[in-house]
N, C-alpha and C. Protein backbone atom coordinates (compact mmCIF):
# COMPACT_ATOMS: atom_id res chain seq x y z
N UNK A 1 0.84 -1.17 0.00
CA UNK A 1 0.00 0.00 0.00
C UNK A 1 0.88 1.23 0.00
N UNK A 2 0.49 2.65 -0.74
CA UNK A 2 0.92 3.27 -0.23
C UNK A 2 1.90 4.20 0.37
N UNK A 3 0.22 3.95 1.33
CA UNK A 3 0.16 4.43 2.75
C UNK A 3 1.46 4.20 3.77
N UNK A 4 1.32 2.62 3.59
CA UNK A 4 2.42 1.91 4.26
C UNK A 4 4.06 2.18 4.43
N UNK A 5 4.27 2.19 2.37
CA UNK A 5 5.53 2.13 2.27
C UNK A 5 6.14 3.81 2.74
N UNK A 6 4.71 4.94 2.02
CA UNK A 6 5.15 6.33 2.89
C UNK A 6 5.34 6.02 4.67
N UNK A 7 4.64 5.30 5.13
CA UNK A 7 4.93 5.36 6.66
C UNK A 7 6.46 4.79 7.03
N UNK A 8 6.42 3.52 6.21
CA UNK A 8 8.13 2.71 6.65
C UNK A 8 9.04 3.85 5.90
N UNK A 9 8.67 4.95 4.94
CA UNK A 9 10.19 5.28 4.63
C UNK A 9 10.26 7.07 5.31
N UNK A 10 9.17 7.00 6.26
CA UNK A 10 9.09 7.78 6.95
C UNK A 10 9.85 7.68 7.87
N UNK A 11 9.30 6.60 8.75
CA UNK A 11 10.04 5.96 10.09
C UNK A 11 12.04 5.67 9.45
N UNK A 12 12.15 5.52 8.83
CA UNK A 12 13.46 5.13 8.59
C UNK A 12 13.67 6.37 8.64
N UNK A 13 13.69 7.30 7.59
CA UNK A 13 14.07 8.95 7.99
C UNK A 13 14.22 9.21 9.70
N UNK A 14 12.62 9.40 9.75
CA UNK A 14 12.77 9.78 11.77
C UNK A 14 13.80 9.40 12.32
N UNK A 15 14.27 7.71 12.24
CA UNK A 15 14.76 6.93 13.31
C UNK A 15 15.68 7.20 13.30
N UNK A 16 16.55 7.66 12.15
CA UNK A 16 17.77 7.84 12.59
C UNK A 16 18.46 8.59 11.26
N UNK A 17 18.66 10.20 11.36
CA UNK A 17 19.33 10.69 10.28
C UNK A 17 19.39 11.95 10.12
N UNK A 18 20.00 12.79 11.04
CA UNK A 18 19.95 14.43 11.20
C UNK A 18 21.18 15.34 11.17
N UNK A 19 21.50 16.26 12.22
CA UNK A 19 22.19 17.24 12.24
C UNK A 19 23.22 16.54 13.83
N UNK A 20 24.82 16.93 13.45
CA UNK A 20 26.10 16.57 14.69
C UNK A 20 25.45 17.22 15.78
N UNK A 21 25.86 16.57 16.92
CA UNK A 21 25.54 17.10 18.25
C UNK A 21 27.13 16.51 18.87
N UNK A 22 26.81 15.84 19.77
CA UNK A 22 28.16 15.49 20.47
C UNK A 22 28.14 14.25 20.70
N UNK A 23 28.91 13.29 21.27
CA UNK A 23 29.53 12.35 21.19
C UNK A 23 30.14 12.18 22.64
N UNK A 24 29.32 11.99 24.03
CA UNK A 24 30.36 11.40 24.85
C UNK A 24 31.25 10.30 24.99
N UNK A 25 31.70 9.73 25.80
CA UNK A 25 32.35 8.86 26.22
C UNK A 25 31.56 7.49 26.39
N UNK A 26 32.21 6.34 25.71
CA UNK A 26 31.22 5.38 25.77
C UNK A 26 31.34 4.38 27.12
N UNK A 27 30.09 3.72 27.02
CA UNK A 27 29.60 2.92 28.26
C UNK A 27 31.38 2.32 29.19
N UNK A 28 30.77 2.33 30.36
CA UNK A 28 32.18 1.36 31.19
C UNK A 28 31.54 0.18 31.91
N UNK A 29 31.99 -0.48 32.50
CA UNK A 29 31.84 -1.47 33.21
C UNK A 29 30.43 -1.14 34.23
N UNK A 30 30.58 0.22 34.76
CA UNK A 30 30.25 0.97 35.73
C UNK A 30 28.32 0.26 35.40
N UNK A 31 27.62 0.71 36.32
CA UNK A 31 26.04 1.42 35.91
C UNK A 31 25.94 2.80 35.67
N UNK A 32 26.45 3.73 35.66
CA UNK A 32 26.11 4.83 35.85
C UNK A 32 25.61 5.15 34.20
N UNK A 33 25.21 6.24 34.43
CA UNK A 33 24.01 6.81 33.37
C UNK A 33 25.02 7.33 32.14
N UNK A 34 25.14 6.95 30.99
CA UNK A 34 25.89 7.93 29.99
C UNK A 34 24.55 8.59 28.84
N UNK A 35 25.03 9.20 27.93
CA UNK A 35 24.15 10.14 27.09
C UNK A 35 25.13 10.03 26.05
N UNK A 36 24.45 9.85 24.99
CA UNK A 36 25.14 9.66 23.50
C UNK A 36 24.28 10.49 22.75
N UNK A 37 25.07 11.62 22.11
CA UNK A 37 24.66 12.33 21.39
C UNK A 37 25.00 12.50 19.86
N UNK A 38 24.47 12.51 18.93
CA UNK A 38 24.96 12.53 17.39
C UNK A 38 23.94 12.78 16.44
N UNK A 39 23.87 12.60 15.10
CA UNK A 39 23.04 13.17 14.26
C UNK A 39 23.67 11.89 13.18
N UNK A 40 22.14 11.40 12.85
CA UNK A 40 22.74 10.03 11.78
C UNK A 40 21.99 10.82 10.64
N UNK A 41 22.78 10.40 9.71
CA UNK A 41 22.40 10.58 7.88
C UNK A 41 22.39 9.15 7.60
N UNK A 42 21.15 9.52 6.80
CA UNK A 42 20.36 8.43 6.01
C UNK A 42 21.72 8.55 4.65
N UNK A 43 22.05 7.24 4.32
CA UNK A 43 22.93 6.81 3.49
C UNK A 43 22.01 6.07 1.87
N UNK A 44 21.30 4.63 2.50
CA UNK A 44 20.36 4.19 2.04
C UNK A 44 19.20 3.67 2.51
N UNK A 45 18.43 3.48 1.71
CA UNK A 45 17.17 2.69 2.64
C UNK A 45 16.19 1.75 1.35
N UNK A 46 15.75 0.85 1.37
CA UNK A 46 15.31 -0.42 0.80
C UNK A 46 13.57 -0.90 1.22
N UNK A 47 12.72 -0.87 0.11
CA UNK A 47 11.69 -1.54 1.30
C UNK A 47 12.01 -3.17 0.96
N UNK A 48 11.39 -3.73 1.69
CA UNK A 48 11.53 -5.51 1.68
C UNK A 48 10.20 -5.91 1.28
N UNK A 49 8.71 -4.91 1.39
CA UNK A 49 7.44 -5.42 0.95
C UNK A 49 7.35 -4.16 1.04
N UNK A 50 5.62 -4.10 0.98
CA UNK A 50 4.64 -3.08 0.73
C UNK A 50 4.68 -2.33 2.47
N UNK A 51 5.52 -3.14 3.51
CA UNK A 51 4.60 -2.73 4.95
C UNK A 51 5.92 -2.54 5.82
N UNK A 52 7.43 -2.86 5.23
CA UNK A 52 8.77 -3.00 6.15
C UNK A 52 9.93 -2.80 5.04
N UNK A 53 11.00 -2.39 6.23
CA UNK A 53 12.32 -1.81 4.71
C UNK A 53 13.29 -1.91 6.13
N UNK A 54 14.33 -1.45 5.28
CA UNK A 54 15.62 -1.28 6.06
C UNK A 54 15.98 -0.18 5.72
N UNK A 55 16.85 0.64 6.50
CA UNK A 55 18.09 1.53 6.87
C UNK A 55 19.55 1.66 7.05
N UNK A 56 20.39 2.30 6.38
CA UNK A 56 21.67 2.12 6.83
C UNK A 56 21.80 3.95 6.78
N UNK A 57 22.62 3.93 8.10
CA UNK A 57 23.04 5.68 8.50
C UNK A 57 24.19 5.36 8.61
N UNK A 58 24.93 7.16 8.59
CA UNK A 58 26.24 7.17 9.32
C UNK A 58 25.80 8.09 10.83
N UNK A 59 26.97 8.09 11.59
CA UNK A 59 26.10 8.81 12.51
C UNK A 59 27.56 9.33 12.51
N UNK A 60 27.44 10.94 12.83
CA UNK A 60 28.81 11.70 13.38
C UNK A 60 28.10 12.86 14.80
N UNK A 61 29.03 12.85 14.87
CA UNK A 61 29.02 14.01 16.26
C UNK A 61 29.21 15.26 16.01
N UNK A 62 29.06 16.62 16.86
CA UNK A 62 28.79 17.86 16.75
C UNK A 62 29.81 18.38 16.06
N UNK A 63 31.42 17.81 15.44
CA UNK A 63 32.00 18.25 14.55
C UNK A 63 32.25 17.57 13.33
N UNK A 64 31.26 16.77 12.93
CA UNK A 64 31.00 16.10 11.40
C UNK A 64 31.69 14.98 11.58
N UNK A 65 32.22 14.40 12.83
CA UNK A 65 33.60 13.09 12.39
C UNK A 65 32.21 12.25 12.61
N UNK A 66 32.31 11.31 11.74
CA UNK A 66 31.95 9.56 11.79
C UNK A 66 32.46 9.07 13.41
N UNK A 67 31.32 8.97 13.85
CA UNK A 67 31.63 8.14 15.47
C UNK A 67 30.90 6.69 15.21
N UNK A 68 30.40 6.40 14.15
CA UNK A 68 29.36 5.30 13.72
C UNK A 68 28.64 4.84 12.67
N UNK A 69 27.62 3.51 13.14
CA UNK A 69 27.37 3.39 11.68
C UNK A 69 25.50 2.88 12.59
N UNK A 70 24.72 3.25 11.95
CA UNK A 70 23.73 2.44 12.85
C UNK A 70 22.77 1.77 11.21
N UNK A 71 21.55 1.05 11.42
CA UNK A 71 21.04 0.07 10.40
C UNK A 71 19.62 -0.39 11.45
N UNK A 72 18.26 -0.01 10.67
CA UNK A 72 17.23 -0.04 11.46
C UNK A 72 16.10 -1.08 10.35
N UNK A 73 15.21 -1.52 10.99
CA UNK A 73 14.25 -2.51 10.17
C UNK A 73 13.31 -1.51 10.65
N UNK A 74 11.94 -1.19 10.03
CA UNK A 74 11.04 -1.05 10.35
C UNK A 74 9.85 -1.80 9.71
N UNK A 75 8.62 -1.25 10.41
CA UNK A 75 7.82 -2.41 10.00
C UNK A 75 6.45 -1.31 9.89
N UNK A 76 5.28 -1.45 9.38
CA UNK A 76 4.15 -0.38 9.62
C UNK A 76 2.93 -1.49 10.67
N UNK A 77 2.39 -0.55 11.47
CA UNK A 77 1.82 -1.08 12.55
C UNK A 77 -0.10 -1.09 12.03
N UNK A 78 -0.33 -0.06 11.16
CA UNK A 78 -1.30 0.31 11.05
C UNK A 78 -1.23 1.75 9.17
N UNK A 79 -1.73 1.92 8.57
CA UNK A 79 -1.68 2.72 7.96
C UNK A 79 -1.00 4.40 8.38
N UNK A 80 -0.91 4.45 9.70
CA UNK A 80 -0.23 5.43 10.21
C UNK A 80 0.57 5.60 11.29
N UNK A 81 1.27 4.52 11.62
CA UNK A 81 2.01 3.87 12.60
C UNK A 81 3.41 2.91 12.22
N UNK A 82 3.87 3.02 13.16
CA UNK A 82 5.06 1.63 12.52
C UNK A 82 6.10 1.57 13.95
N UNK A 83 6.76 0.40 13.77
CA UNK A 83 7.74 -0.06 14.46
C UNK A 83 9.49 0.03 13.86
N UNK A 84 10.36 0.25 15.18
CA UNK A 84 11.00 0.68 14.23
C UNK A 84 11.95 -0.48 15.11
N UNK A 85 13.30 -1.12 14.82
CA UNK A 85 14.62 -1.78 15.56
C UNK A 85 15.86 -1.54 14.97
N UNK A 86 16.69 -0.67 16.15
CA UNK A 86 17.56 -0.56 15.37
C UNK A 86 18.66 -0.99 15.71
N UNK A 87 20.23 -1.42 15.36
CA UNK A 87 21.39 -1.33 15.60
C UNK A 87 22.62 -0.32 15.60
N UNK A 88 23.33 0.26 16.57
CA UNK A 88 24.16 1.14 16.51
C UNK A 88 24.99 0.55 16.76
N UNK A 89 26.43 0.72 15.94
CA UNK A 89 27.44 0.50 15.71
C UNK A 89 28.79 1.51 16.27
N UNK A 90 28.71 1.60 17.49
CA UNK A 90 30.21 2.78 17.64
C UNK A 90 31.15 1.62 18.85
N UNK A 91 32.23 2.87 18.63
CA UNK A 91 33.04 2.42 20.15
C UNK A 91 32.70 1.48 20.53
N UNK A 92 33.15 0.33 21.32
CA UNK A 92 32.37 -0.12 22.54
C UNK A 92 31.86 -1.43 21.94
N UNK A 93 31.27 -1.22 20.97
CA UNK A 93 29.84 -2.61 20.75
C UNK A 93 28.91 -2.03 19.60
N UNK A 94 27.97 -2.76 19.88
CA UNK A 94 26.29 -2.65 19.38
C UNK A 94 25.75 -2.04 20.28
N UNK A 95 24.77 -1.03 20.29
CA UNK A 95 23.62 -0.89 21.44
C UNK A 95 22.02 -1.05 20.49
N UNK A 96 21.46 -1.84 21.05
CA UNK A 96 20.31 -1.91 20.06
C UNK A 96 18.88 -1.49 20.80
N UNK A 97 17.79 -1.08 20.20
CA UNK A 97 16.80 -0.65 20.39
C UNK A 97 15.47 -0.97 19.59
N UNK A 98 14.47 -0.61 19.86
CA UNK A 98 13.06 0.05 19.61
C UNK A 98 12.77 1.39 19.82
N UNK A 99 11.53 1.51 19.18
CA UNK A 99 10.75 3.07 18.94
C UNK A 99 9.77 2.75 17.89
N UNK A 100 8.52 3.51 18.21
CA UNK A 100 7.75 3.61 17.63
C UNK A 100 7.76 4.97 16.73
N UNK A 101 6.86 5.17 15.40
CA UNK A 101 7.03 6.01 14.81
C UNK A 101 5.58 6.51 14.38
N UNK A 102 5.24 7.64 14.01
CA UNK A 102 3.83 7.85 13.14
C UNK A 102 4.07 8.18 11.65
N UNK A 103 2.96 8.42 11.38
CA UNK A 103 3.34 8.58 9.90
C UNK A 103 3.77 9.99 9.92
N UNK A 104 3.89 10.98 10.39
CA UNK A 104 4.16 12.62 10.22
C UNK A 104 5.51 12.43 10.61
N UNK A 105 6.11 11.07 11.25
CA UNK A 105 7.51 11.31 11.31
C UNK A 105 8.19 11.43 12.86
N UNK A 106 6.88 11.21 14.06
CA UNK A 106 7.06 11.74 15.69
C UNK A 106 7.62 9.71 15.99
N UNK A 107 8.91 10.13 16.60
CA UNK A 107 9.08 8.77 17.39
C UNK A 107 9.15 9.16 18.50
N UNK A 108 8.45 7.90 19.04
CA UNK A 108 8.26 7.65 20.68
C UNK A 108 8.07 6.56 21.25
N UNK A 109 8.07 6.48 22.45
CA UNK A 109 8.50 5.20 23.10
C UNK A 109 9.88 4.65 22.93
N UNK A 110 11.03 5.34 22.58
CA UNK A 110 12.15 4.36 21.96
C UNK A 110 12.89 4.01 23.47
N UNK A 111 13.48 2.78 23.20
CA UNK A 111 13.89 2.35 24.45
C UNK A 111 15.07 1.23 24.06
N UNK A 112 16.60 1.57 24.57
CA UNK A 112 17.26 0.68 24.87
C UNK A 112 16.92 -0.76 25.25
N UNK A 113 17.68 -1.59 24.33
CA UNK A 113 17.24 -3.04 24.79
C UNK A 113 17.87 -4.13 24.88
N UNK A 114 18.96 -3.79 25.12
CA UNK A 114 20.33 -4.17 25.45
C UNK A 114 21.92 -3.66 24.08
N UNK A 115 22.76 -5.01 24.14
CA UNK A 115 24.10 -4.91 22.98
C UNK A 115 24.69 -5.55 23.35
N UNK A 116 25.83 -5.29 22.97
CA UNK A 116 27.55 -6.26 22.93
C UNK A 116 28.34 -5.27 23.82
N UNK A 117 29.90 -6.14 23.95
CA UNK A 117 30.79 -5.27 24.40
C UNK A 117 30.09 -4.38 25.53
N UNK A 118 30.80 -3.02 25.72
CA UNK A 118 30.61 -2.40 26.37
C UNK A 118 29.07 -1.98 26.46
N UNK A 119 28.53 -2.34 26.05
CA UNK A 119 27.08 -1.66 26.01
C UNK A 119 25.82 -3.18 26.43
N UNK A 120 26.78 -4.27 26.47
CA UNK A 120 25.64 -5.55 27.49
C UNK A 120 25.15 -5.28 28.53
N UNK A 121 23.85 -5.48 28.28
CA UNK A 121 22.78 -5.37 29.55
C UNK A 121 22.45 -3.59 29.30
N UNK A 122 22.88 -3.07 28.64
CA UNK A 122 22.16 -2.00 28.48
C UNK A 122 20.70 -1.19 28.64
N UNK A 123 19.60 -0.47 29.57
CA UNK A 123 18.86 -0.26 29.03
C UNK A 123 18.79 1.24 29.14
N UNK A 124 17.30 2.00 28.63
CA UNK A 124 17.43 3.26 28.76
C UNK A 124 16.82 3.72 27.02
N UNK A 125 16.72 4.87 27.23
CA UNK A 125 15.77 5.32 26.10
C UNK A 125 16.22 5.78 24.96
N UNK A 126 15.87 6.40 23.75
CA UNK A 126 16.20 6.84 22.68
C UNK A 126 15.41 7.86 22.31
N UNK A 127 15.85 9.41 22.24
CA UNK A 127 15.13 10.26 21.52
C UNK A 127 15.61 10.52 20.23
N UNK A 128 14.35 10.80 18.95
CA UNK A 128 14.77 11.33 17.92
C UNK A 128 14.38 12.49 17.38
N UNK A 129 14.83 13.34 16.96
CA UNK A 129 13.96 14.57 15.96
C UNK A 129 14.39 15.24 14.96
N UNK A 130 13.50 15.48 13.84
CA UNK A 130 14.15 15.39 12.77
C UNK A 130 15.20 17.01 12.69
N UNK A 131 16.33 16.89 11.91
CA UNK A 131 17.14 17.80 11.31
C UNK A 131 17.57 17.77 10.38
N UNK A 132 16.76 18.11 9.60
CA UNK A 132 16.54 18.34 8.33
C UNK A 132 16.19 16.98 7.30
N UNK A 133 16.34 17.39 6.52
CA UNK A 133 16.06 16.08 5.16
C UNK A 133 16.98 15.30 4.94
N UNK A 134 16.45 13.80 5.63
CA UNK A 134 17.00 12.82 5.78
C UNK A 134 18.29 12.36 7.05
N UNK A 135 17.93 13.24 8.11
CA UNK A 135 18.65 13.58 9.10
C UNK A 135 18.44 13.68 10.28
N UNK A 136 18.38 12.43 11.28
CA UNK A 136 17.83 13.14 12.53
C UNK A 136 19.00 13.13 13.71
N UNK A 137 18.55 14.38 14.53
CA UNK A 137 19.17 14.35 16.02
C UNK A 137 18.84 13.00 16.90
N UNK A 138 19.82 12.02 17.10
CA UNK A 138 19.99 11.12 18.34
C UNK A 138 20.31 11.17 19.79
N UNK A 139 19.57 11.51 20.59
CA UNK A 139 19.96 11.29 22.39
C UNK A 139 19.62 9.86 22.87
N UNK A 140 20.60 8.95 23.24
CA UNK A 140 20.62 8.09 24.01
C UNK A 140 20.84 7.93 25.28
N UNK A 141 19.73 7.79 26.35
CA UNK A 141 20.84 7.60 27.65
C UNK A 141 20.50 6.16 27.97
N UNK A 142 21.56 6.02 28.43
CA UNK A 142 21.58 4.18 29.03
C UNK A 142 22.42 4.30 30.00
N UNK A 143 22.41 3.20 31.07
CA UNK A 143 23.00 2.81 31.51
C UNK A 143 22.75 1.31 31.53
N UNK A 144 24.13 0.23 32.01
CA UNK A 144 24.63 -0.89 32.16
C UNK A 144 24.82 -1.70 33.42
């Protein structure tokens, strides 16, 4: 439909593909709380049917360097809805997630849901918003 494939290549935009922010220090052994900040660009994106596609971003930090690579599936939940999972690729490991998306492009609910390396047992949330075309701002906080 669509409806659909505008919603999945919506959600792929949202989820991950904007403007540099910053880049702290990645996860330690520790629990304590970190915040990952960056801006992923949409590179490519694919649908797989009429209702789900994939993503591949780069993600850099508030002075344009490549800190990453992240790669998201989404799926449509409803004609104006969808699911989104993604993988981030920096420093450290994988940290992987969920988030929901609408069709105008608003994600919410996103939530840490574990990774590899430094980022196992991970949880904690994911904000996105868009910056500009084909670009969104990423805040992660997690802790381990």
């Amino acid at each position: 439909m669509k409806l659909r494939t505008s919603l999945a290549a919506s959600g792929a935009i949202v989820a991950l593909g904007g403007t540099a922010l910053a880049l702290p220090a990645v996860a330690s052994a520790s629990s304590a709380t970190h915040t990952l900040k960056f801006t992923a660009e949409t590179n490519k994106q694919v649908m797989f049917t009429n209702a789900s596609g994939g993503s591949q971003e780069t993600d850099v930090n508030a002075k344009g360097k490549v800190i990453g690579f992240d790669v998201l599936y989404f799926a449509a939940t409803s004609p104006t809805a969808g699911n989104i999972n993604v993988a981030f690729d920096t420093t450290g490991g994988l940290l992987y997630g969920t988030a929901n998306v609408t069709k105008s492009g608003k994600v919410t609910n996103g939530k840490v849901t574990g990774g590899t390396g430094s980022f196992a047992g991970a949880t904690g949330t994911i904000k996105a918003k868009s910056a500009g075309k084909n670009r969104e701002a990423i805040t992660i906080t997690y802790s381990t």
